[in-house]
PDB file of N, CA and C in Angstrom:
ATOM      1  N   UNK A   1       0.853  -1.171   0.000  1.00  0.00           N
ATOM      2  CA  UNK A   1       0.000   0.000   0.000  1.00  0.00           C
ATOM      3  C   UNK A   1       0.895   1.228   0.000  1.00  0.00           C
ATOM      4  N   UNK A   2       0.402   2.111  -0.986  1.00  0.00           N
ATOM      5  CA  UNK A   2       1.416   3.146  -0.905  1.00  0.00           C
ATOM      6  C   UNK A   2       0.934   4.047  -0.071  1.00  0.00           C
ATOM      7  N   UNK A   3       1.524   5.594   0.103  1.00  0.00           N
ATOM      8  CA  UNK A   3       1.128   6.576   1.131  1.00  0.00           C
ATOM      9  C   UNK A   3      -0.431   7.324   0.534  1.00  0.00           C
ATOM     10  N   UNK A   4      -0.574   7.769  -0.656  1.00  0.00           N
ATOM     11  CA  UNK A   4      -1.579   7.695  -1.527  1.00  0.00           C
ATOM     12  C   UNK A   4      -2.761   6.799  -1.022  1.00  0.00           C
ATOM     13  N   UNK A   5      -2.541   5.853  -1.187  1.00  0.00           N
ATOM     14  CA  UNK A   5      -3.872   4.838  -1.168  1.00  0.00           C
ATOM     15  C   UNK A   5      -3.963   4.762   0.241  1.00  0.00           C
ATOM     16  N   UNK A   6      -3.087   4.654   1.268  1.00  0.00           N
ATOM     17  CA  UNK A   6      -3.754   4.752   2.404  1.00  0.00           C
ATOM     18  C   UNK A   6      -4.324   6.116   2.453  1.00  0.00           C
ATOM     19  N   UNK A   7      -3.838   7.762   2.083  1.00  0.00           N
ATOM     20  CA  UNK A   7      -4.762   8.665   2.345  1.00  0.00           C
ATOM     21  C   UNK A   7      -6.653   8.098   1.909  1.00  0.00           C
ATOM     22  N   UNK A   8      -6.127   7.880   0.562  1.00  0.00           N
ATOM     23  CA  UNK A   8      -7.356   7.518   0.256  1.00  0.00           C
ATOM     24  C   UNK A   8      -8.552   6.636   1.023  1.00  0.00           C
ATOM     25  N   UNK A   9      -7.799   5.434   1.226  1.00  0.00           N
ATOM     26  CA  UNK A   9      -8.672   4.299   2.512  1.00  0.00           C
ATOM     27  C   UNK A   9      -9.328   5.590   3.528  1.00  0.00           C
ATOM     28  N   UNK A  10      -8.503   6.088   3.991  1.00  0.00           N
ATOM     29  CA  UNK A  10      -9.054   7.134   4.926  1.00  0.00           C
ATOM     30  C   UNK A  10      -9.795   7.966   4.528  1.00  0.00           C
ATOM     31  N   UNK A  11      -9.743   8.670   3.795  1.00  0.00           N
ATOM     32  CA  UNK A  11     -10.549   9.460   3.135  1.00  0.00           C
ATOM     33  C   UNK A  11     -11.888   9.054   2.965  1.00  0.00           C
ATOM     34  N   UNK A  12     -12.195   7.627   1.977  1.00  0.00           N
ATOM     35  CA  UNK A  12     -13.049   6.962   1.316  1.00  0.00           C
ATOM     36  C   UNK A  12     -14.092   6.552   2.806  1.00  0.00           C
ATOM     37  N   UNK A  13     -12.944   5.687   3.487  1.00  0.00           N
ATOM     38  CA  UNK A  13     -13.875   5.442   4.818  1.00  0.00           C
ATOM     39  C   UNK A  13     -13.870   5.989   5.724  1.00  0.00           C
ATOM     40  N   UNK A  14     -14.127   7.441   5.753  1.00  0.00           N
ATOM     41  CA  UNK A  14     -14.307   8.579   6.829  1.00  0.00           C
ATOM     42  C   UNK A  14     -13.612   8.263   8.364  1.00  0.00           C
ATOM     43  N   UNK A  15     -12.341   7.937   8.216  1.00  0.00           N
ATOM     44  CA  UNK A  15     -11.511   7.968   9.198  1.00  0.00           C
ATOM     45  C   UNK A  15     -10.907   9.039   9.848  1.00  0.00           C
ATOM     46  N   UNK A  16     -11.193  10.003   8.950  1.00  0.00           N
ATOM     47  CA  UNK A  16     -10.218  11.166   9.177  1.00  0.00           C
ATOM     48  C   UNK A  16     -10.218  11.870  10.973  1.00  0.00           C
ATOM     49  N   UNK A  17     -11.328  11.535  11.773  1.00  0.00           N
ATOM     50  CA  UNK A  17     -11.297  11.629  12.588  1.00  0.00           C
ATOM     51  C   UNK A  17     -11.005  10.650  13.912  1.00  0.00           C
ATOM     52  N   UNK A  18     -10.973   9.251  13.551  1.00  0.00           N
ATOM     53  CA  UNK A  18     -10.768   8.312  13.838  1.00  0.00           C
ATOM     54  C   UNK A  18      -9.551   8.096  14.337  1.00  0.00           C
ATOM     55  N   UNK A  19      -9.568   7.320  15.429  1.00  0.00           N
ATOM     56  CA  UNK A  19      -8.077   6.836  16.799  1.00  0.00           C
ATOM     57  C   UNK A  19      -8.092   5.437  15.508  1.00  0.00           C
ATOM     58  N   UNK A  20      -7.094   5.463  14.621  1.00  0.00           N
ATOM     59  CA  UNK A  20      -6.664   4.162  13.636  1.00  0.00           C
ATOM     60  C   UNK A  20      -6.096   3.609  13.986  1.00  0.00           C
ATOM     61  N   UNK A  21      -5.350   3.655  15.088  1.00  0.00           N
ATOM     62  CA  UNK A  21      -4.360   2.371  15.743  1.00  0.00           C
ATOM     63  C   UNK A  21      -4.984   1.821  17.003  1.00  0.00           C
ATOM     64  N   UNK A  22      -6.674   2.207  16.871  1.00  0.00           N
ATOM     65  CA  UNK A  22      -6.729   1.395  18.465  1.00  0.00           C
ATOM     66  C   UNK A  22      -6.670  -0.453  18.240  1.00  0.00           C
ATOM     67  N   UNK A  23      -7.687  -1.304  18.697  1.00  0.00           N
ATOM     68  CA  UNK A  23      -7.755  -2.634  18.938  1.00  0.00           C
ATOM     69  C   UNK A  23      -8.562  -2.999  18.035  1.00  0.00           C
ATOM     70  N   UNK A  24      -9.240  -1.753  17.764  1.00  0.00           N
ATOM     71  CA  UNK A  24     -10.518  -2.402  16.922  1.00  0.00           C
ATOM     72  C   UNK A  24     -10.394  -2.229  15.199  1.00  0.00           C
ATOM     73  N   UNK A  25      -9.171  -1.477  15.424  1.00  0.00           N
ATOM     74  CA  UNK A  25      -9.462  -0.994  14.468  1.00  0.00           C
ATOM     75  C   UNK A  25      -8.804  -1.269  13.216  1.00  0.00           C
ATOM     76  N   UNK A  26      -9.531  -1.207  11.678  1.00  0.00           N
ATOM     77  CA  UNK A  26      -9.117  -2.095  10.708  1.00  0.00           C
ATOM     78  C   UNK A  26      -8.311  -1.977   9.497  1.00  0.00           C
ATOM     79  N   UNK A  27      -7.220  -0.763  10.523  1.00  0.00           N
ATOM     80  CA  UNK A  27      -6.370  -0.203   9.430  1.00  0.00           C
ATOM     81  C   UNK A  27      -5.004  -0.969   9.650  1.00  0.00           C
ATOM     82  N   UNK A  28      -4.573  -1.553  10.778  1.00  0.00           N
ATOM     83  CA  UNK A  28      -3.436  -2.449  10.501  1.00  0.00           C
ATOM     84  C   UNK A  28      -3.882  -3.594   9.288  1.00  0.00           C
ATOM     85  N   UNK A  29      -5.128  -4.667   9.356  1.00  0.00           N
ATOM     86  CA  UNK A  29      -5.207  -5.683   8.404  1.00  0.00           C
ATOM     87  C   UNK A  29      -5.290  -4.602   6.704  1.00  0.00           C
ATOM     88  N   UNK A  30      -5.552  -3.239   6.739  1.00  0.00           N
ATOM     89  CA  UNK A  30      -5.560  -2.800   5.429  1.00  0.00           C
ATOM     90  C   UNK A  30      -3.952  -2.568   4.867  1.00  0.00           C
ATOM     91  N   UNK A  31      -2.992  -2.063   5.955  1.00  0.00           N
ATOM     92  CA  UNK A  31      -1.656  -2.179   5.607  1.00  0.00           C
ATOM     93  C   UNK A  31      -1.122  -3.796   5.452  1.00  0.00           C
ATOM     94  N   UNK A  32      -1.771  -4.503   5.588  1.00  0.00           N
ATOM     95  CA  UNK A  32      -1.282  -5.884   5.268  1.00  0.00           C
ATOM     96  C   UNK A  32      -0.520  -6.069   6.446  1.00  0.00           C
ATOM     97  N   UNK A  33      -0.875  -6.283   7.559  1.00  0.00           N
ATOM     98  CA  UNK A  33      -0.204  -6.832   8.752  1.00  0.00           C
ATOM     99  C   UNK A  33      -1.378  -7.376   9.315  1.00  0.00           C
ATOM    100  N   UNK A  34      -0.586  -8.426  10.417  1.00  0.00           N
ATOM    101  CA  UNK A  34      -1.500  -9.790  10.788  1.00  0.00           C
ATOM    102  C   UNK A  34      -0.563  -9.300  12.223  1.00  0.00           C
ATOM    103  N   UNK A  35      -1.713 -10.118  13.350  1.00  0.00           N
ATOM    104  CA  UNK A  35      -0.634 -10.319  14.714  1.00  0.00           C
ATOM    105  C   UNK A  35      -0.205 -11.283  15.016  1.00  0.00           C
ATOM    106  N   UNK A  36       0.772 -11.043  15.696  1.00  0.00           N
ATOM    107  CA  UNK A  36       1.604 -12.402  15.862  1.00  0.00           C
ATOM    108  C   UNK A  36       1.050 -13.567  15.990  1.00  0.00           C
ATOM    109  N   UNK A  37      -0.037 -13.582  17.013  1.00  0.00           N
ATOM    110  CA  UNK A  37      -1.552 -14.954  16.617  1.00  0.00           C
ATOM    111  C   UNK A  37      -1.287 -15.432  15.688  1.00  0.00           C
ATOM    112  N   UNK A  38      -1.510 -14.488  14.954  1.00  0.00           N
ATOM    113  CA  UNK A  38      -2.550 -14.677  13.270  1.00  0.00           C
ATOM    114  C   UNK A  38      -0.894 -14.955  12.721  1.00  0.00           C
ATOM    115  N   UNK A  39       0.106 -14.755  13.122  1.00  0.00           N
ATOM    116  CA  UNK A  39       0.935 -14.912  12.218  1.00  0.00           C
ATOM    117  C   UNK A  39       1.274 -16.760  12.447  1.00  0.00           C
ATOM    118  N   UNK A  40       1.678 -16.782  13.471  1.00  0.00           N
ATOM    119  CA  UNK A  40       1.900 -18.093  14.109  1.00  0.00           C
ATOM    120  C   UNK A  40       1.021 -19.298  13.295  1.00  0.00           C
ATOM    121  N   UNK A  41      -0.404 -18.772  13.755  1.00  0.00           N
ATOM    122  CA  UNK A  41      -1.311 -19.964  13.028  1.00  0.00           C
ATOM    123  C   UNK A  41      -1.370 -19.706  11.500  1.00  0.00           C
ATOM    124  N   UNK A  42      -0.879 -18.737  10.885  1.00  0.00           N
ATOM    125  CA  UNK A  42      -0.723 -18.964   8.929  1.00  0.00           C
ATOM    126  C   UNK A  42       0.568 -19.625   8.980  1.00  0.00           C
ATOM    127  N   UNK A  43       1.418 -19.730  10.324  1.00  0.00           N
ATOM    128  CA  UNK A  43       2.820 -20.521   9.580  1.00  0.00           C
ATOM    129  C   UNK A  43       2.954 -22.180  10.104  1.00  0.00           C
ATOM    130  N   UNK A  44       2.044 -21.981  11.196  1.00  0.00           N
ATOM    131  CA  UNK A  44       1.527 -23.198  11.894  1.00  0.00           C
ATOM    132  C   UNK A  44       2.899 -23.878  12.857  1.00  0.00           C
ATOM    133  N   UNK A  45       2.985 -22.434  13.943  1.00  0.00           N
ATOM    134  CA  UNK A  45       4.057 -22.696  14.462  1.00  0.00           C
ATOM    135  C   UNK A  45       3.722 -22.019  15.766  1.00  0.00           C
ATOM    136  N   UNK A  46       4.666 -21.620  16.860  1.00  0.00           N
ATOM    137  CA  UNK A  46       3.912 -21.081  17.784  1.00  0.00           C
ATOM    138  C   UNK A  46       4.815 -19.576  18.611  1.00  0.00           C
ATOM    139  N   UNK A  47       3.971 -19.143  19.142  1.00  0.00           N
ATOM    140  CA  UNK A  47       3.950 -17.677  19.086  1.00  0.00           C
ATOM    141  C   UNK A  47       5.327 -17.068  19.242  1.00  0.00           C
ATOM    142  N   UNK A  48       5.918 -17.866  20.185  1.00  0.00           N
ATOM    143  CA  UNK A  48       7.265 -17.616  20.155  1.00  0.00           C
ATOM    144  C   UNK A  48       8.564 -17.936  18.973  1.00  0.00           C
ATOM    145  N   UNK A  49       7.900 -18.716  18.603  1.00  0.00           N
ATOM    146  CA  UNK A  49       8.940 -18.863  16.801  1.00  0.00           C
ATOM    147  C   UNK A  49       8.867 -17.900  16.250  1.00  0.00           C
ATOM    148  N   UNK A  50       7.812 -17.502  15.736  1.00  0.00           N
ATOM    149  CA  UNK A  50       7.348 -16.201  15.342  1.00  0.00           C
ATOM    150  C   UNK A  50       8.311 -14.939  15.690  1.00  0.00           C
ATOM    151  N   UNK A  51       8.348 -14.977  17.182  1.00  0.00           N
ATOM    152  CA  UNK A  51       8.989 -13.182  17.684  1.00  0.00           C
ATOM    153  C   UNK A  51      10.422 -14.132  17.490  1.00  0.00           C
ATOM    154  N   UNK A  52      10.551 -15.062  17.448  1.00  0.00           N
ATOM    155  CA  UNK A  52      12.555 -15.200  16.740  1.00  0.00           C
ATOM    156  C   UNK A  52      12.546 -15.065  15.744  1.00  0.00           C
ATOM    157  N   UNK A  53      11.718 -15.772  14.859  1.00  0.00           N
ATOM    158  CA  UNK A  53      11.867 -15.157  13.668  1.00  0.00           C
ATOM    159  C   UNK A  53      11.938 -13.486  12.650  1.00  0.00           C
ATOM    160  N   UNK A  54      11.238 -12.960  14.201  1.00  0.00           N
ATOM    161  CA  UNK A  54      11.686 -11.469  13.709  1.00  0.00           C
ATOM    162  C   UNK A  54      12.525 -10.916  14.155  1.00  0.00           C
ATOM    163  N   UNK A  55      13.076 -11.739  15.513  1.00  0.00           N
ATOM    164  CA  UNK A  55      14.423 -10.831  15.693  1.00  0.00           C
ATOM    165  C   UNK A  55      15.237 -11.499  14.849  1.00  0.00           C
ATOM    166  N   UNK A  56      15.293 -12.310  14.266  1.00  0.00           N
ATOM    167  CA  UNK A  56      16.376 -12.980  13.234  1.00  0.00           C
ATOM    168  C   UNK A  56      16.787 -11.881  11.685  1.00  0.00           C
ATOM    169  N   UNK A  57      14.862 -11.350  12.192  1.00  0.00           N
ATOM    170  CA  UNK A  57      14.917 -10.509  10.550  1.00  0.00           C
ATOM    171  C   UNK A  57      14.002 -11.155   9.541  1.00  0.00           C
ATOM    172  N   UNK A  58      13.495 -12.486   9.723  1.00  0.00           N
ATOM    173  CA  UNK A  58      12.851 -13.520   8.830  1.00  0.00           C
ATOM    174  C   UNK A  58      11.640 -13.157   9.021  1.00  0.00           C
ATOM    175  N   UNK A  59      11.058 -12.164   9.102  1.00  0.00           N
ATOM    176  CA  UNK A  59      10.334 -11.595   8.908  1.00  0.00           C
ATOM    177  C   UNK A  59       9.737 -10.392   9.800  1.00  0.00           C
ATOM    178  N   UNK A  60       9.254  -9.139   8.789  1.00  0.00           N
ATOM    179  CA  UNK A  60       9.303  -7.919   9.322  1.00  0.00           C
ATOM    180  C   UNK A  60       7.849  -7.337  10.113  1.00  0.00           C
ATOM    181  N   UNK A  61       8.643  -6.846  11.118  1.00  0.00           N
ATOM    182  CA  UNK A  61       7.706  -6.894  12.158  1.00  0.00           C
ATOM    183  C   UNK A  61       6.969  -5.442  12.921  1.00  0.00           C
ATOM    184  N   UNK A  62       6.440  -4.898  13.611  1.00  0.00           N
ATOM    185  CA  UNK A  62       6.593  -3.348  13.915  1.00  0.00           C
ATOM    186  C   UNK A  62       5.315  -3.635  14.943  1.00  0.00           C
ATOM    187  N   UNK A  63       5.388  -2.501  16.133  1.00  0.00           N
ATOM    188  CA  UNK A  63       4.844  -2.832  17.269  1.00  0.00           C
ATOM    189  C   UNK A  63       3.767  -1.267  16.911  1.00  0.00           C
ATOM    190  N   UNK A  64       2.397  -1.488  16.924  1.00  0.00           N
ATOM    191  CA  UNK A  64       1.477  -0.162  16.996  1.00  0.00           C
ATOM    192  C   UNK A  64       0.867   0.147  18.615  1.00  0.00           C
ATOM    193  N   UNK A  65       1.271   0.951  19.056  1.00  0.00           N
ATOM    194  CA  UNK A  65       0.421   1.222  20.570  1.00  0.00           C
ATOM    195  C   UNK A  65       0.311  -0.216  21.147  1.00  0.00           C
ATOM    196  N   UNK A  66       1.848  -0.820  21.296  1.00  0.00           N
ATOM    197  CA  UNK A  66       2.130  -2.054  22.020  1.00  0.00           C
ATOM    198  C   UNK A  66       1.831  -3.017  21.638  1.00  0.00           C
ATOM    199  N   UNK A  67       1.218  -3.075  20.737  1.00  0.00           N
ATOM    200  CA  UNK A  67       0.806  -4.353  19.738  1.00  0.00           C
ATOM    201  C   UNK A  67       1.756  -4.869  18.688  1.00  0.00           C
ATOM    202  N   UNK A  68       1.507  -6.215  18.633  1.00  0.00           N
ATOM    203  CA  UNK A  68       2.861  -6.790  18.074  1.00  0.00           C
ATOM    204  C   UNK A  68       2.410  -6.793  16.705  1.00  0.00           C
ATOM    205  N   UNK A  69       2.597  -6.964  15.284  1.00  0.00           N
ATOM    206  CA  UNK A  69       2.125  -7.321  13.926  1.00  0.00           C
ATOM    207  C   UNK A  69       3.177  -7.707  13.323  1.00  0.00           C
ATOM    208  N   UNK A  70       3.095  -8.136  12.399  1.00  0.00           N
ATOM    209  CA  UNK A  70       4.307  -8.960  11.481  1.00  0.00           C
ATOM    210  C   UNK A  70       3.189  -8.569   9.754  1.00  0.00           C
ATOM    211  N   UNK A  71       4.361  -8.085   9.427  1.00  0.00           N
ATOM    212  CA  UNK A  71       4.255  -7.757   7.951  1.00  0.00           C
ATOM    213  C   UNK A  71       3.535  -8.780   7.178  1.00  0.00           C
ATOM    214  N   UNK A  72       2.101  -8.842   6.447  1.00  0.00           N
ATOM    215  CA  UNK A  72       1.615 -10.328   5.772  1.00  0.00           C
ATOM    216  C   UNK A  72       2.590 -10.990   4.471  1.00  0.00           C
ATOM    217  N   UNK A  73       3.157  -9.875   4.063  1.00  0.00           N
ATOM    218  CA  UNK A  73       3.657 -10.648   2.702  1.00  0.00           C
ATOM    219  C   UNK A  73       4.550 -10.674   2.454  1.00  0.00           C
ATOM    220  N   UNK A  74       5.532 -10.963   3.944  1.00  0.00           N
ATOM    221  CA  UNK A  74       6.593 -11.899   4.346  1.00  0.00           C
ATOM    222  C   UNK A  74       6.119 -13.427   4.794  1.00  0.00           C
ATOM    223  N   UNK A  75       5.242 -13.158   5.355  1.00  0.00           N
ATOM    224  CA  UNK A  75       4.385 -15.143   5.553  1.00  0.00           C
ATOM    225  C   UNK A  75       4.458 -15.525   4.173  1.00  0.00           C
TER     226      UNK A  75
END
């Protein structure tokens, strides 16, 4: 997703006033990130493989308001 198309997502779905990084909310799965959960069970491994595998680098990872996510299209 480029910087563009996310304005747009926002735009389109009247976010503009919107807290986008809370728990609920469905702009991490629009940047294509999954949580570590969700990452674990698409690799069918368990939660802690996962956070080695990103400190290894094997896949890219980034924490939103303490929340863990892993990049989807590195799975």
């Amino acid at each position: 997703m480029t910087g563009r198309e996310l304005i747009f997502y926002i735009l389109i779905n009247g976010l503009e006033d919107e807290d986008v990084f809370n728990d609920t909310s469905v702009l991490p799965k629009a940047l294509g990130l999954v949580t570590i959960e969700e990452a674990a069970t698409i690799l069918r491994t368990g939660v802690e493989s996962v956070r080695a595998m990103a400190m290894m680098g094997l896949l890219t990872n980034v924490a939103i308001n303490g929340r863990e996510y892993i990049l989807r299209r590195n799975i």
